[in-house]
C-alpha atoms as a PDB file:
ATOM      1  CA  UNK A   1       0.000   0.000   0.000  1.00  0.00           C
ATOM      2  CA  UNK A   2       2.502   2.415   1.008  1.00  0.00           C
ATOM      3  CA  UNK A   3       4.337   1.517  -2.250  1.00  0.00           C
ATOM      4  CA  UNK A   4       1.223   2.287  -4.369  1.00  0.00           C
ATOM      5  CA  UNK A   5       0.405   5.638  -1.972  1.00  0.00           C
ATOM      6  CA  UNK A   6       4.305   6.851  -3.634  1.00  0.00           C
ATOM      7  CA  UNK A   7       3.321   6.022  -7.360  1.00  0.00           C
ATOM      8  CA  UNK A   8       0.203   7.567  -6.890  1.00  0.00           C
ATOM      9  CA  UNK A   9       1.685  10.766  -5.016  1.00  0.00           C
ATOM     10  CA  UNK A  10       4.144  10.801  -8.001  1.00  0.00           C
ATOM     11  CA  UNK A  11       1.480  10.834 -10.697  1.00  0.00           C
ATOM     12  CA  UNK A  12      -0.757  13.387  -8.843  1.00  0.00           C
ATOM     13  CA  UNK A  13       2.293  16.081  -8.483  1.00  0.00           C
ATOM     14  CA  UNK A  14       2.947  15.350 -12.201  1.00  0.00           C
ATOM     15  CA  UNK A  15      -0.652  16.145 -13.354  1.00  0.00           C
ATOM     16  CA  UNK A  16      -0.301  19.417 -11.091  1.00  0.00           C
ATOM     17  CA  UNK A  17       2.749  20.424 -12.536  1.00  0.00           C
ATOM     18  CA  UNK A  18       0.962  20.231 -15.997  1.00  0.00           C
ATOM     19  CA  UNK A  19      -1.724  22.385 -15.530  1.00  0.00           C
ATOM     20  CA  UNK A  20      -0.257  25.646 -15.628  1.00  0.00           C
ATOM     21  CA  UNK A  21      -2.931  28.035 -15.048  1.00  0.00           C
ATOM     22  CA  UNK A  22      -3.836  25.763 -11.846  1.00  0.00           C
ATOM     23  CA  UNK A  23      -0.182  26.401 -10.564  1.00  0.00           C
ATOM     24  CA  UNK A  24       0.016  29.924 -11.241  1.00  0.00           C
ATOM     25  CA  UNK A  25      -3.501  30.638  -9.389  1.00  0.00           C
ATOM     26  CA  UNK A  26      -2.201  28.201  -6.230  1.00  0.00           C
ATOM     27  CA  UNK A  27       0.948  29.953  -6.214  1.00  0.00           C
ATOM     28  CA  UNK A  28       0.002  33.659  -7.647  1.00  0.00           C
ATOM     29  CA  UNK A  29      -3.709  34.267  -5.613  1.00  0.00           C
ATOM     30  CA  UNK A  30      -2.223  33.842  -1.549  1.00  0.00           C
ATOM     31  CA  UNK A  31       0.575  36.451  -2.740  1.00  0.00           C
ATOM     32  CA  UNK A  32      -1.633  39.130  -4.114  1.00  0.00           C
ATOM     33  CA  UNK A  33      -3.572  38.951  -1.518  1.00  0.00           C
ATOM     34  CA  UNK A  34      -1.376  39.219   1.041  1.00  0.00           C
ATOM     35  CA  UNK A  35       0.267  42.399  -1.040  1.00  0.00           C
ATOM     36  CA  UNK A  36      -3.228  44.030  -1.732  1.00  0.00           C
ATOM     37  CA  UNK A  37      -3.931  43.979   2.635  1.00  0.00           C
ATOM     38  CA  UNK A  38      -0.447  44.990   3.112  1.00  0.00           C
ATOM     39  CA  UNK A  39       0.053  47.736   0.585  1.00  0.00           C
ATOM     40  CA  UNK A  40      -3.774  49.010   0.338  1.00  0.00           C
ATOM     41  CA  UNK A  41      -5.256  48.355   3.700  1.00  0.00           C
ATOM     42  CA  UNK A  42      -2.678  47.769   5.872  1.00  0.00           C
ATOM     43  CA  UNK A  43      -2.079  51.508   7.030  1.00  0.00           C
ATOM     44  CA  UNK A  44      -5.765  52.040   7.923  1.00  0.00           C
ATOM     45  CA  UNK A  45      -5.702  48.719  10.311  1.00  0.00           C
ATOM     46  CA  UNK A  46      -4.199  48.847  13.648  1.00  0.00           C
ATOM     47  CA  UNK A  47      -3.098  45.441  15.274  1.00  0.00           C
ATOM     48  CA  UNK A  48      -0.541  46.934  17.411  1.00  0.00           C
ATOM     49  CA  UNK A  49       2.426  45.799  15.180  1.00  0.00           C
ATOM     50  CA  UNK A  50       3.621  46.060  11.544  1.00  0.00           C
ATOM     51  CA  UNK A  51       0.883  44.908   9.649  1.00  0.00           C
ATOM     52  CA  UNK A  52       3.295  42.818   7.536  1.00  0.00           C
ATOM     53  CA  UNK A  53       4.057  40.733  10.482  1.00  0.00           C
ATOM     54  CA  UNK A  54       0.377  40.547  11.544  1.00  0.00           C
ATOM     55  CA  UNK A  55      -0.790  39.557   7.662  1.00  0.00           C
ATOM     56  CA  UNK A  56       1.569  36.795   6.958  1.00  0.00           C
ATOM     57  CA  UNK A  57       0.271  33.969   9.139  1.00  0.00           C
ATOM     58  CA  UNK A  58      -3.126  34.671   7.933  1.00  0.00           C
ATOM     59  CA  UNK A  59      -1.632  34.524   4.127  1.00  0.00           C
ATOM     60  CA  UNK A  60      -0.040  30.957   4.867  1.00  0.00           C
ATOM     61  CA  UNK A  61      -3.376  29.777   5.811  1.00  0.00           C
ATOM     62  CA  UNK A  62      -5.425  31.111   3.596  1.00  0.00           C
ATOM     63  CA  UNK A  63      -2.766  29.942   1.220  1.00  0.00           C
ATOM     64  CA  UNK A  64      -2.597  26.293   2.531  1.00  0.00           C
ATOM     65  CA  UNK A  65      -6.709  25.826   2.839  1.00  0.00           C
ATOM     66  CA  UNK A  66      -6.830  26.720  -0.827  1.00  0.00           C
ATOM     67  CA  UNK A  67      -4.085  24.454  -1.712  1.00  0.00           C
ATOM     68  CA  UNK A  68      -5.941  21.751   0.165  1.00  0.00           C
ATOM     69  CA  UNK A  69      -9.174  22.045  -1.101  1.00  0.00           C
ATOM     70  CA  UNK A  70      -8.232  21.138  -4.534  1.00  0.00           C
ATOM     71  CA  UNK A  71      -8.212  17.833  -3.343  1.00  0.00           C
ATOM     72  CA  UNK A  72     -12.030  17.833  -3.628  1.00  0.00           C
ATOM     73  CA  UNK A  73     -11.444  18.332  -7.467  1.00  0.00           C
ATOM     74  CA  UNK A  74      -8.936  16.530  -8.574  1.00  0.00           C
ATOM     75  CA  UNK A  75     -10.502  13.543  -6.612  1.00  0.00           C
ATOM     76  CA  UNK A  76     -13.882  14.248  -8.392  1.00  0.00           C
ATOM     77  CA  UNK A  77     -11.917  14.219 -11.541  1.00  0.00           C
ATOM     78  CA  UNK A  78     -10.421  10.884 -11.291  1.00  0.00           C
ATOM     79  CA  UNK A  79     -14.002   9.885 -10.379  1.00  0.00           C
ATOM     80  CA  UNK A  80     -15.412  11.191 -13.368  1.00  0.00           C
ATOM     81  CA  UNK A  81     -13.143  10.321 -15.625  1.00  0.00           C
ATOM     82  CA  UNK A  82     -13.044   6.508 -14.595  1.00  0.00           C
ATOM     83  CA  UNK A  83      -8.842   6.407 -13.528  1.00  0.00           C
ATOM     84  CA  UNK A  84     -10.473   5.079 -10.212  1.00  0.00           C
ATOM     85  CA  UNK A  85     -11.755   1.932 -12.100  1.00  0.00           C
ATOM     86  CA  UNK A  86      -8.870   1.616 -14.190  1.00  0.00           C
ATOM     87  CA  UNK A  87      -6.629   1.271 -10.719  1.00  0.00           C
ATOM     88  CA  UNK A  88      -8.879  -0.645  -8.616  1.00  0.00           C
ATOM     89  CA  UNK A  89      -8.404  -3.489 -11.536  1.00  0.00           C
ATOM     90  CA  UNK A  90      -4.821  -3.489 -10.849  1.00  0.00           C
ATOM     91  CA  UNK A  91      -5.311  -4.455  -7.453  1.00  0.00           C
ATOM     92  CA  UNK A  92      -4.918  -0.920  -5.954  1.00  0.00           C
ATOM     93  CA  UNK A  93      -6.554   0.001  -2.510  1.00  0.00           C
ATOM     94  CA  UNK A  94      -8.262   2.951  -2.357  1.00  0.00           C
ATOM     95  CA  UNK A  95      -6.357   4.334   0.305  1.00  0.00           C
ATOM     96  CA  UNK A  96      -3.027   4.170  -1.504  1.00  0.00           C
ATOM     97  CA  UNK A  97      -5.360   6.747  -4.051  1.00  0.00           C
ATOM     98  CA  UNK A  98      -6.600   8.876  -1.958  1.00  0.00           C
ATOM     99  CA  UNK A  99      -2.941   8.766   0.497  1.00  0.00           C
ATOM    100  CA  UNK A 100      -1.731   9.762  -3.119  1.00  0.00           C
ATOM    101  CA  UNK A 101      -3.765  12.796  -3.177  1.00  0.00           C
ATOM    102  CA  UNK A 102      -3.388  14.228   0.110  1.00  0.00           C
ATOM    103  CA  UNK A 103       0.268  13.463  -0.122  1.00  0.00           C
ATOM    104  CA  UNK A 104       0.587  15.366  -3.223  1.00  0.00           C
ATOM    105  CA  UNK A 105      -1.464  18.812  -1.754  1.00  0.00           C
ATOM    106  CA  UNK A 106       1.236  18.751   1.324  1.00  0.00           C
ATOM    107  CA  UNK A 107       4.058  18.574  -1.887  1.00  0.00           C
ATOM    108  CA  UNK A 108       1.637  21.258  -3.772  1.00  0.00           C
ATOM    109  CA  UNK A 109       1.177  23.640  -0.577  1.00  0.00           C
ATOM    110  CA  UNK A 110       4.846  23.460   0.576  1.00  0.00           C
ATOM    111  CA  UNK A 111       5.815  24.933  -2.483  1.00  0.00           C
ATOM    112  CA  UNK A 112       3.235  27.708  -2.344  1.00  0.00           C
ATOM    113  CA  UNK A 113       3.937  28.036   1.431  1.00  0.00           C
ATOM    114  CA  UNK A 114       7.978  28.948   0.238  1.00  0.00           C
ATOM    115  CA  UNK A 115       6.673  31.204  -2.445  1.00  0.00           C
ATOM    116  CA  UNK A 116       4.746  33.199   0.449  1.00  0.00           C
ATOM    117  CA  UNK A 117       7.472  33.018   2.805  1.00  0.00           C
ATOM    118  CA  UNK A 118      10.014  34.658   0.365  1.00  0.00           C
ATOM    119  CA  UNK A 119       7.633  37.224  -0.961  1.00  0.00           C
ATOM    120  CA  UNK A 120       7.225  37.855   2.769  1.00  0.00           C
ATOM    121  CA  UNK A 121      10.686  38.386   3.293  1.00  0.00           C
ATOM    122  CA  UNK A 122      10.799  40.804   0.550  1.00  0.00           C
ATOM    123  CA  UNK A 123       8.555  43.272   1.689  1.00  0.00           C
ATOM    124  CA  UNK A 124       9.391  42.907   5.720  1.00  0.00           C
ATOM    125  CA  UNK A 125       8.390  39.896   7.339  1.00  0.00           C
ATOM    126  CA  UNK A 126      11.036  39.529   9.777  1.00  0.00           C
ATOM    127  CA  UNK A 127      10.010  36.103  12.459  1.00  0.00           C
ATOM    128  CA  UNK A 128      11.545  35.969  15.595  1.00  0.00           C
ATOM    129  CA  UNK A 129      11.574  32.081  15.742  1.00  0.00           C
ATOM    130  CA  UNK A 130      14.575  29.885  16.986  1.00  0.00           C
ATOM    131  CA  UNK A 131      14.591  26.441  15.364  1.00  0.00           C
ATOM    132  CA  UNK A 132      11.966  25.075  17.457  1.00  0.00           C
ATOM    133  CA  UNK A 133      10.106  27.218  16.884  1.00  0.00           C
ATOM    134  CA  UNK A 134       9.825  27.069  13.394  1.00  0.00           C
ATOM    135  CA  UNK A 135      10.070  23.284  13.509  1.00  0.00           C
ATOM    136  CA  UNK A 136       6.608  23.494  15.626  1.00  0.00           C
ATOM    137  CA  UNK A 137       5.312  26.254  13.097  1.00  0.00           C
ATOM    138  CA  UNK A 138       6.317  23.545  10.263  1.00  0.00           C
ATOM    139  CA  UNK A 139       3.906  20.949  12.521  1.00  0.00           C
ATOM    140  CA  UNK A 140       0.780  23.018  12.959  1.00  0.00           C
ATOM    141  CA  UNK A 141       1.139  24.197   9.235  1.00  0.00           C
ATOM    142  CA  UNK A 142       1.486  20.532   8.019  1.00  0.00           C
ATOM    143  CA  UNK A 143      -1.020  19.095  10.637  1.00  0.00           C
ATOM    144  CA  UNK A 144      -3.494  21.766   8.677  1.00  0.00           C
ATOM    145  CA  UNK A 145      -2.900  20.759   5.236  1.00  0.00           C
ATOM    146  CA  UNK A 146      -3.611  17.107   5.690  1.00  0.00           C
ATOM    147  CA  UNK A 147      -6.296  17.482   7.703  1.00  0.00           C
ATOM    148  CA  UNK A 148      -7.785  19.841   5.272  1.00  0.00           C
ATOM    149  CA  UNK A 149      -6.835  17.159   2.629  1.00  0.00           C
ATOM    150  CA  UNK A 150      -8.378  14.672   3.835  1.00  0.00           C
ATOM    151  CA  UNK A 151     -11.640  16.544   4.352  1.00  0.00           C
ATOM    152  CA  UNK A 152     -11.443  17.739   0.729  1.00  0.00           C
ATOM    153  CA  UNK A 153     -11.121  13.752  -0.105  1.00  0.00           C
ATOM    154  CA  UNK A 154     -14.280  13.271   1.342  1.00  0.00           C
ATOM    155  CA  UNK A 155     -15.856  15.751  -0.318  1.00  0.00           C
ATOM    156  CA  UNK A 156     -14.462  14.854  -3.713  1.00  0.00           C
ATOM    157  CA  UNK A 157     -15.743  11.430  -3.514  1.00  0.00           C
ATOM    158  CA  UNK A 158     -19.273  13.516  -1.914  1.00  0.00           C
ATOM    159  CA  UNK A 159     -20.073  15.564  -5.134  1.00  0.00           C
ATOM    160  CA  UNK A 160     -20.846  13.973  -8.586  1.00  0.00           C
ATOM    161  CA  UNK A 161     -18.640  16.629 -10.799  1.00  0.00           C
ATOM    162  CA  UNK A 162     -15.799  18.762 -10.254  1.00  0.00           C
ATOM    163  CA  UNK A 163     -17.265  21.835 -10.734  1.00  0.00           C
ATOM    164  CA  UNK A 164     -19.290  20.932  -7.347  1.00  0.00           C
ATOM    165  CA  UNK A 165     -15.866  20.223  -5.951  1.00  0.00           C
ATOM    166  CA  UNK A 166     -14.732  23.871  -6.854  1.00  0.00           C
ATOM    167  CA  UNK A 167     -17.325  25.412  -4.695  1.00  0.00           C
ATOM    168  CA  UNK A 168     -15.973  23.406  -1.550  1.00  0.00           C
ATOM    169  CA  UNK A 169     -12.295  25.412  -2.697  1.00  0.00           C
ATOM    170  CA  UNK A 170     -14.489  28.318  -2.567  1.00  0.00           C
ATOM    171  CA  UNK A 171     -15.488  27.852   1.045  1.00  0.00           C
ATOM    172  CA  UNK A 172     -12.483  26.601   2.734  1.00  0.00           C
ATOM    173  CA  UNK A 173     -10.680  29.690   1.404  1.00  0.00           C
ATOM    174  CA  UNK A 174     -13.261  32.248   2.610  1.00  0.00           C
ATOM    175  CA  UNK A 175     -12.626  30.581   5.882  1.00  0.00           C
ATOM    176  CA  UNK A 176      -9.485  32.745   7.486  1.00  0.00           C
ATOM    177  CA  UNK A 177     -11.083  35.735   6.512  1.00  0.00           C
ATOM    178  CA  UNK A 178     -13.772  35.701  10.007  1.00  0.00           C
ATOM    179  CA  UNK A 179     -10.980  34.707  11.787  1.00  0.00           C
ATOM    180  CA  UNK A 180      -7.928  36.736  13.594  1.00  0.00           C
ATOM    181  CA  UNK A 181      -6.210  36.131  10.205  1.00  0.00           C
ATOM    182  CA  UNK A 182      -6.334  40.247   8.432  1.00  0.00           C
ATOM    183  CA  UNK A 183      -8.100  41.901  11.313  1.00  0.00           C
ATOM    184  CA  UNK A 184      -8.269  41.073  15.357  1.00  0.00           C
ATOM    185  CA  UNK A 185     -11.205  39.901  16.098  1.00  0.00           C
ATOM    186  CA  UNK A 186     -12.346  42.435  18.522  1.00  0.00           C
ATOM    187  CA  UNK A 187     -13.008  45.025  15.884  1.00  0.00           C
ATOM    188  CA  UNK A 188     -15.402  42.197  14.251  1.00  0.00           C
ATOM    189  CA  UNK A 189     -19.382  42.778  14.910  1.00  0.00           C
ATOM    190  CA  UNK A 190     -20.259  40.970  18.539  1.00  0.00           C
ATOM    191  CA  UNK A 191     -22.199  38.101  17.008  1.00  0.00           C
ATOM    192  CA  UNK A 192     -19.392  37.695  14.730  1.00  0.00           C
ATOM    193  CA  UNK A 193     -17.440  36.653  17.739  1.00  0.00           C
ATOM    194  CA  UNK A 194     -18.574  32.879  18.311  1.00  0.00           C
ATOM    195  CA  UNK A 195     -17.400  31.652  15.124  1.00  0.00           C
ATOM    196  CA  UNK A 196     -14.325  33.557  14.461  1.00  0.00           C
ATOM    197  CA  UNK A 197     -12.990  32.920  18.195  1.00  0.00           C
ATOM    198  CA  UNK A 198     -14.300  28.991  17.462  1.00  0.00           C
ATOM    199  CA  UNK A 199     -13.436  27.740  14.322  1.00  0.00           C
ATOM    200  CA  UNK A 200     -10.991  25.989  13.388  1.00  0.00           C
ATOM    201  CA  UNK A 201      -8.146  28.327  10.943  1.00  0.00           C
ATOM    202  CA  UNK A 202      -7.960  31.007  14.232  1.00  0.00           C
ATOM    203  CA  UNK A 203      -6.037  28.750  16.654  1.00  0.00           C
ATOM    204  CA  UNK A 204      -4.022  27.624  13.568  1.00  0.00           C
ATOM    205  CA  UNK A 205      -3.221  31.511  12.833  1.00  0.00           C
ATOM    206  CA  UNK A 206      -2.661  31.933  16.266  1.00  0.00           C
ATOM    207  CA  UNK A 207      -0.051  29.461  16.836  1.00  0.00           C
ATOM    208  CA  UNK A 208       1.336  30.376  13.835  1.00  0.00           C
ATOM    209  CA  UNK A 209       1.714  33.843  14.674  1.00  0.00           C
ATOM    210  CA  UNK A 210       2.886  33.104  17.965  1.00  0.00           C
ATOM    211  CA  UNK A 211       5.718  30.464  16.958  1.00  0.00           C
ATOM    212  CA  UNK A 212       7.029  32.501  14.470  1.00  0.00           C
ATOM    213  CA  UNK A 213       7.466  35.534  16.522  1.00  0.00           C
ATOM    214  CA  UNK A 214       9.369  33.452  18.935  1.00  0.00           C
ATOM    215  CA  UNK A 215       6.473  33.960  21.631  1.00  0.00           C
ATOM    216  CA  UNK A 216       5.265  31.190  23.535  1.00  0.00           C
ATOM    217  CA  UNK A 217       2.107  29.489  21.862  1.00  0.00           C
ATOM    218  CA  UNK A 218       0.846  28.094  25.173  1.00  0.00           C
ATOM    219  CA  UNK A 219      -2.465  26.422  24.965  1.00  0.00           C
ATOM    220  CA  UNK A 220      -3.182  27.998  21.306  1.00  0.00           C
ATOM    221  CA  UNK A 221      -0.882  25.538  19.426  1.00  0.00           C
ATOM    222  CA  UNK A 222      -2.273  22.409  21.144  1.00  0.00           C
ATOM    223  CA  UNK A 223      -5.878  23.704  20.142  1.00  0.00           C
ATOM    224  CA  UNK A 224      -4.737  23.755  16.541  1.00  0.00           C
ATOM    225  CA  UNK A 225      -3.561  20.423  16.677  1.00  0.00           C
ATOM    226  CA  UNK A 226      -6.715  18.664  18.464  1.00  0.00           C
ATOM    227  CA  UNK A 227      -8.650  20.796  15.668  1.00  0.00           C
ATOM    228  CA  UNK A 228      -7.059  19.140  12.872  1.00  0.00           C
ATOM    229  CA  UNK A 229      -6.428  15.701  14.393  1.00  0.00           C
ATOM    230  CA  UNK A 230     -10.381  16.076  14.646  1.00  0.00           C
ATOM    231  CA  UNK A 231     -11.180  16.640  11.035  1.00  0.00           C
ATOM    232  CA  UNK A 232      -9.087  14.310  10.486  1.00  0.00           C
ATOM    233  CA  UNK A 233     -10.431  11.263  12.492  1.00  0.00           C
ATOM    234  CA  UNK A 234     -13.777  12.320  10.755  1.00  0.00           C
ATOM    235  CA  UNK A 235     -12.563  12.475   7.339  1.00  0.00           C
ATOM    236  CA  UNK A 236     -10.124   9.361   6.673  1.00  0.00           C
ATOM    237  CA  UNK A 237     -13.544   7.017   7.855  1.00  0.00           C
ATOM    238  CA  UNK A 238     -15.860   9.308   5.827  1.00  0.00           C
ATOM    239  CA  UNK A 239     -13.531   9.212   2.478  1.00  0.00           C
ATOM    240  CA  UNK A 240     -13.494   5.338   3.307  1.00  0.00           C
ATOM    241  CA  UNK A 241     -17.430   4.882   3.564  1.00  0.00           C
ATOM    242  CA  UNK A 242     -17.708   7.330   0.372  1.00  0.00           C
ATOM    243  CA  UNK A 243     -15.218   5.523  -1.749  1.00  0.00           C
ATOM    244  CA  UNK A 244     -16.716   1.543  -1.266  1.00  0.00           C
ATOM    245  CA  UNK A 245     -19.889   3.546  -1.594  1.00  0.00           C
ATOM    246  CA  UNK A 246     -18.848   5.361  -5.134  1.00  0.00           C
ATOM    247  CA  UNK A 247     -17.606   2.269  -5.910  1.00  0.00           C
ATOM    248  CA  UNK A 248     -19.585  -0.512  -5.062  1.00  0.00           C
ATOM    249  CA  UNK A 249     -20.350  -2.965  -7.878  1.00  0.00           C
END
């Protein structure tokens, strides 16, 4: 299985590298963004610190949940377009094909996640993290790709085309943005509060934020992990039900 999960990784970060416009978006769209609220909001918004270094841990999350959620569509693809029949007559498991995919978004979003990071750099990002810190950073950033992965799996083997995949990429990257990710969340509306304070991309901004300033995550980091080891021990079962489901007969 594991061998299969590699080939399959392999093929899935070759059909990635082929689309071009796909890899330009993934890698072009978290650092506009992040210039556009740096450059042309970032001197009306006070967070008590250079906005550059309050921006960028929101960017890397916004940037990995997109990355992430094309899972749903290239997974819908493959549905669609009958590869998962052709490899379930050579004798391959499921879960080698959908490790394959989840492996190949961490591949995908690591190289976004560098292209952020040194367009950071550029224009001021300076972290204050020692090696463990950004080690743990590197954990919490990871732990939130794959868990975001796997839920996009789910979802992929959920919808019937990819197009209804695309709306789940939709969602999952509208989800930083009521969070502490651009603005702190006590200049949100009051019932805005629940949900931003409770869901799950704050505590991963948070810890981010924290880590790579060098300040100590306490309790934050932790709650980013149990959030993602969460989704995660929802997903992997629900992608498993889904795919004997999708494929049954």
């Amino acid at each position: 299985m594991l061998r299969d999960a590699g080939t399959l990784t392999g093929r899935c970060v070759r059909l990635s590298a082929r689309q071009v416009d796909a890899v330009i978006t993934a890698l072009a769209l978290p650092v506009m963004l992040m210039l556009v609220f740096v450059y042309f909001f970032g001197g009306a918004i006070d967070t008590g610190t250079r906005y550059v270094t309050y921006v960028v841990p929101g960017v890397l999350a916004l940037c990995a949940g997109f990355g992430a959620a094309t899972t749903a569509v290239s997974v819908s693809q493959d549905m669609k377009d009958g590869i998962i029949d052709r490899l379930r007559s050579m004798d391959v498991s499921g879960t080698a094909m959908l490790t394959g995919h989840v492996l190949a978004s961490a591949v995908r979003n690591t190289v976004a996640t560098a292209v952020v990071f040194g367009v950071a750099f550029l224009i001021g990002f300076r972290p204050g993290a020692g090696a463990a810190g950004w080690l743990a950073a590197g954990a919490v950033l990871i732990a939130y790709i794959l868990a975001l992965s796997w839920l996009s799996a789910a979802v992929g083997l959920l919808v019937r085309s990819p197009e209804a995949a695309g709306g789940f990429t939709f969602f999952v990257m509208f989800l930083p943005y009521p969070s502490s990710a651009f603005v702190p969340i006590e200049t949100m509306p009051g019932w805005l509060h629940g949900f931003s304070e409770h869901q799950p991309a704050t505590p991963v901004i948070e810890s981010l934020r924290e880590l790579l300033l060098g300040q100590p995550a306490g309790a934050t980091a932790w709650q980013a992990l149990a959030w993602c080891g969460g989704i995660v021990a929802a997903s992997v079962p629900a992608a498993a039900a889904l795919f004997r489901r999708r494929t049954r007969g």
